[in-house]
C-alpha atoms as a PDB file:
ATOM      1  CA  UNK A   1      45.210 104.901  45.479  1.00  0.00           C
ATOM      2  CA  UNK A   2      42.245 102.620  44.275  1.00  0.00           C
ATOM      3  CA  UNK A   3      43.754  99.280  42.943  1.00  0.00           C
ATOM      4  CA  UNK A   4      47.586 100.080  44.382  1.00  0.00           C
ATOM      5  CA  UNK A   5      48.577  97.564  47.162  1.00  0.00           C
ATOM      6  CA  UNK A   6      48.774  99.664  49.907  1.00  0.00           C
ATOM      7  CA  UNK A   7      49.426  99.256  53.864  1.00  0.00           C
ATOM      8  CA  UNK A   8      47.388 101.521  55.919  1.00  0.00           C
ATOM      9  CA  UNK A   9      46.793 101.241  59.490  1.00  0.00           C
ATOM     10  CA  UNK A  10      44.970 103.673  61.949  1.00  0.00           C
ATOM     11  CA  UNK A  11      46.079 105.800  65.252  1.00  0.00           C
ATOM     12  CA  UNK A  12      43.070 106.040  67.474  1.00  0.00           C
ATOM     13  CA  UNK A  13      42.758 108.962  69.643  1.00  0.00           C
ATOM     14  CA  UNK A  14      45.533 110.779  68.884  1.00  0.00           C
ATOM     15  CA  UNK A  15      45.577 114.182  70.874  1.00  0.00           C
ATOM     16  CA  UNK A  16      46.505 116.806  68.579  1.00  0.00           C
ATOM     17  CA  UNK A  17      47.761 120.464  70.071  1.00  0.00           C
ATOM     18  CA  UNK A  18      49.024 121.110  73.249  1.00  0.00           C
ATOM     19  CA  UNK A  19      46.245 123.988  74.215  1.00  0.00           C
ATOM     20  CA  UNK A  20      42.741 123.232  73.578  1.00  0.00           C
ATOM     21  CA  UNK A  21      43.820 119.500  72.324  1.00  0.00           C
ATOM     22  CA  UNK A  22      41.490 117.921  70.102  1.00  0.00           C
ATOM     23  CA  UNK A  23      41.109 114.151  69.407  1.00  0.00           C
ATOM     24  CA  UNK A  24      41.736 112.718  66.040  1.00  0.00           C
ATOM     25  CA  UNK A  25      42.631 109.716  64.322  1.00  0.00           C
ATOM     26  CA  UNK A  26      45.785 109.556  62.050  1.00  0.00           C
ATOM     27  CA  UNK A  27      45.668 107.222  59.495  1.00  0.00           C
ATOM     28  CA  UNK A  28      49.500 106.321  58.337  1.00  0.00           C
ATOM     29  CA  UNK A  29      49.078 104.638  54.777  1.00  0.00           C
ATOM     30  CA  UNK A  30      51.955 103.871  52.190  1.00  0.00           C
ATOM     31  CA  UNK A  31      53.232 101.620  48.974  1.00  0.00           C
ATOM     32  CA  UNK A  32      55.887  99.318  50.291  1.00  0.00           C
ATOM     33  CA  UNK A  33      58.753  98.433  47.471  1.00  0.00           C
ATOM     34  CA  UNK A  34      59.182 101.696  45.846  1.00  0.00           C
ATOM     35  CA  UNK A  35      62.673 102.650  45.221  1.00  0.00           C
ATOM     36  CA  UNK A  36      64.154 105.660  47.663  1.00  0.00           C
ATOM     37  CA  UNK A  37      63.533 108.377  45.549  1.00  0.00           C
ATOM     38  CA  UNK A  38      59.482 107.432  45.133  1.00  0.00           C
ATOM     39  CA  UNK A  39      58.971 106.312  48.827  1.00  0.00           C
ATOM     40  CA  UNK A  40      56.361 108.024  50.526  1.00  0.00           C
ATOM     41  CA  UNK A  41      53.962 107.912  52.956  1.00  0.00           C
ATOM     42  CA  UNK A  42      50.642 109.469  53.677  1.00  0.00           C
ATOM     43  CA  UNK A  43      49.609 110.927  57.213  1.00  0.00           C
ATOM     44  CA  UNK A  44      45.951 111.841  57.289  1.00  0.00           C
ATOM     45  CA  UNK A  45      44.255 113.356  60.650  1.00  0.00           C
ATOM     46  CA  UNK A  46      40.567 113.012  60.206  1.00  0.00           C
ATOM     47  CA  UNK A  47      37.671 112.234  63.183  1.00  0.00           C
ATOM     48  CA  UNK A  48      35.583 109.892  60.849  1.00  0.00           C
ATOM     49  CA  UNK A  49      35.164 106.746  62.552  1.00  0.00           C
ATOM     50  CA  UNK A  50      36.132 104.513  59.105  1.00  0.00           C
ATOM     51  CA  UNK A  51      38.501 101.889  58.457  1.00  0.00           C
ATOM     52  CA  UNK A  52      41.675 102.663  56.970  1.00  0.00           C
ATOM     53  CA  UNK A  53      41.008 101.694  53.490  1.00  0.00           C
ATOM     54  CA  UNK A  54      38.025 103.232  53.450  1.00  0.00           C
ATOM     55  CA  UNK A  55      39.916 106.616  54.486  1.00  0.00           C
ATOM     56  CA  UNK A  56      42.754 106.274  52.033  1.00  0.00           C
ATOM     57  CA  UNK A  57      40.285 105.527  49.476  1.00  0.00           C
ATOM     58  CA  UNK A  58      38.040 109.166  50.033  1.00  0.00           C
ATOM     59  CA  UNK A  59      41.413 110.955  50.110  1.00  0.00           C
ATOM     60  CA  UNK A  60      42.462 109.850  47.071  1.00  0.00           C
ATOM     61  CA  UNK A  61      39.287 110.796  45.411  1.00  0.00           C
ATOM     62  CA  UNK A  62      39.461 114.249  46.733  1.00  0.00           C
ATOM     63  CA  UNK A  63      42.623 114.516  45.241  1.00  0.00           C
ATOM     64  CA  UNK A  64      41.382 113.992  41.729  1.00  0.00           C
ATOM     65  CA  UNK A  65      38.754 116.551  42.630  1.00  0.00           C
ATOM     66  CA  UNK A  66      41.679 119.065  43.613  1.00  0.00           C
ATOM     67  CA  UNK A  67      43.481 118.173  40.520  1.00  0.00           C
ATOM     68  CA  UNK A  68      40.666 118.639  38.289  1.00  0.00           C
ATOM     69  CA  UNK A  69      40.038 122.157  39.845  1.00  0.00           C
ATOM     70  CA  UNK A  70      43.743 123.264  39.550  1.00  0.00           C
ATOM     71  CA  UNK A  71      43.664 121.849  36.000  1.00  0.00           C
ATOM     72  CA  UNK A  72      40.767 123.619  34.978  1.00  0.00           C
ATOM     73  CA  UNK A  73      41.949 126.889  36.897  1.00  0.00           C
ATOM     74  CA  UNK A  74      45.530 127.516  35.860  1.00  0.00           C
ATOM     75  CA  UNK A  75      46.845 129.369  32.657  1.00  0.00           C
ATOM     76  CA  UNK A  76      50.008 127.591  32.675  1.00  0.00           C
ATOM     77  CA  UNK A  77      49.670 123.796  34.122  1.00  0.00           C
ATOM     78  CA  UNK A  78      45.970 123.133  32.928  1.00  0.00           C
ATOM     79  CA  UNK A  79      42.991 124.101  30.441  1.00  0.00           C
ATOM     80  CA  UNK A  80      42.732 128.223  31.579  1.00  0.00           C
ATOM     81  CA  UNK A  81      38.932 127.428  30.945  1.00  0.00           C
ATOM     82  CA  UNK A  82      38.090 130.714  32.332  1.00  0.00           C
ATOM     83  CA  UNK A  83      39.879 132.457  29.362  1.00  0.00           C
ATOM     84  CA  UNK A  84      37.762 130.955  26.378  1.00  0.00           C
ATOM     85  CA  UNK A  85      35.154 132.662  25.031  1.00  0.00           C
ATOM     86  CA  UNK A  86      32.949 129.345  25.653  1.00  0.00           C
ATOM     87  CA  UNK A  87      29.347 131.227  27.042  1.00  0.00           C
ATOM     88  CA  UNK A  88      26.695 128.931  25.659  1.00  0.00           C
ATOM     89  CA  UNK A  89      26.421 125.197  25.353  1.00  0.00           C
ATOM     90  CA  UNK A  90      26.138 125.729  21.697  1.00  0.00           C
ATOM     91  CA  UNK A  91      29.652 127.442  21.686  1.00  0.00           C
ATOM     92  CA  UNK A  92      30.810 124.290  22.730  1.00  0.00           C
ATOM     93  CA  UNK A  93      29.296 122.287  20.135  1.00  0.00           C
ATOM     94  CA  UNK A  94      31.374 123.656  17.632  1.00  0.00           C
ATOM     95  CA  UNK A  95      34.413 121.442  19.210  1.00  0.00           C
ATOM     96  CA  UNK A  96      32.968 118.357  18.324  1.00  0.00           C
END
């Protein structure tokens, strides 16, 4: 979400389950102007005591994180990089 004009605001305090509650803060963050289909919004329960921004901004990095993991996990979506026969760093030279 780095360089996207976003709105993000944050719920202090919020008192999550009804049993043993525990306190959070929900940060509520979306893109306003996207057509129907494309709007969404993000809902993030955390206990870090940042600002909004700086919330939506670590959340979107650990999504790249995730992505690159599931891309460079999955036989059919990403690179399978557990299947080559890549052992050394001199296998790899051969790529290039």
């Amino acid at each position: 979400m780095s360089g996207v004009a976003r709105h993000a605001g944050v719920i202090h305090n919020v008192e999550f389950r009804q049993h043993d509650a525990v306190r959070q803060h929900v940060v509520v963050c979306g893109k306003p102007g996207l057509p129907r289909h494309r709007d969404e919004c993000w809902y993030l329960m955390t206990d870090l005591p940042y600002t909004a921004d700086t919330l939506t901004q670590l959340q979107s990095r650990r999504m790249c994180i995730g992505e690159w993991f599931r891309d460079k996990e999955n036989r059919r979506y990403g690179w399978a990089l557990r299947l080559t026969l890549i052992r050394r760093q001199s296998d790899a030279t051969a790529w290039y």
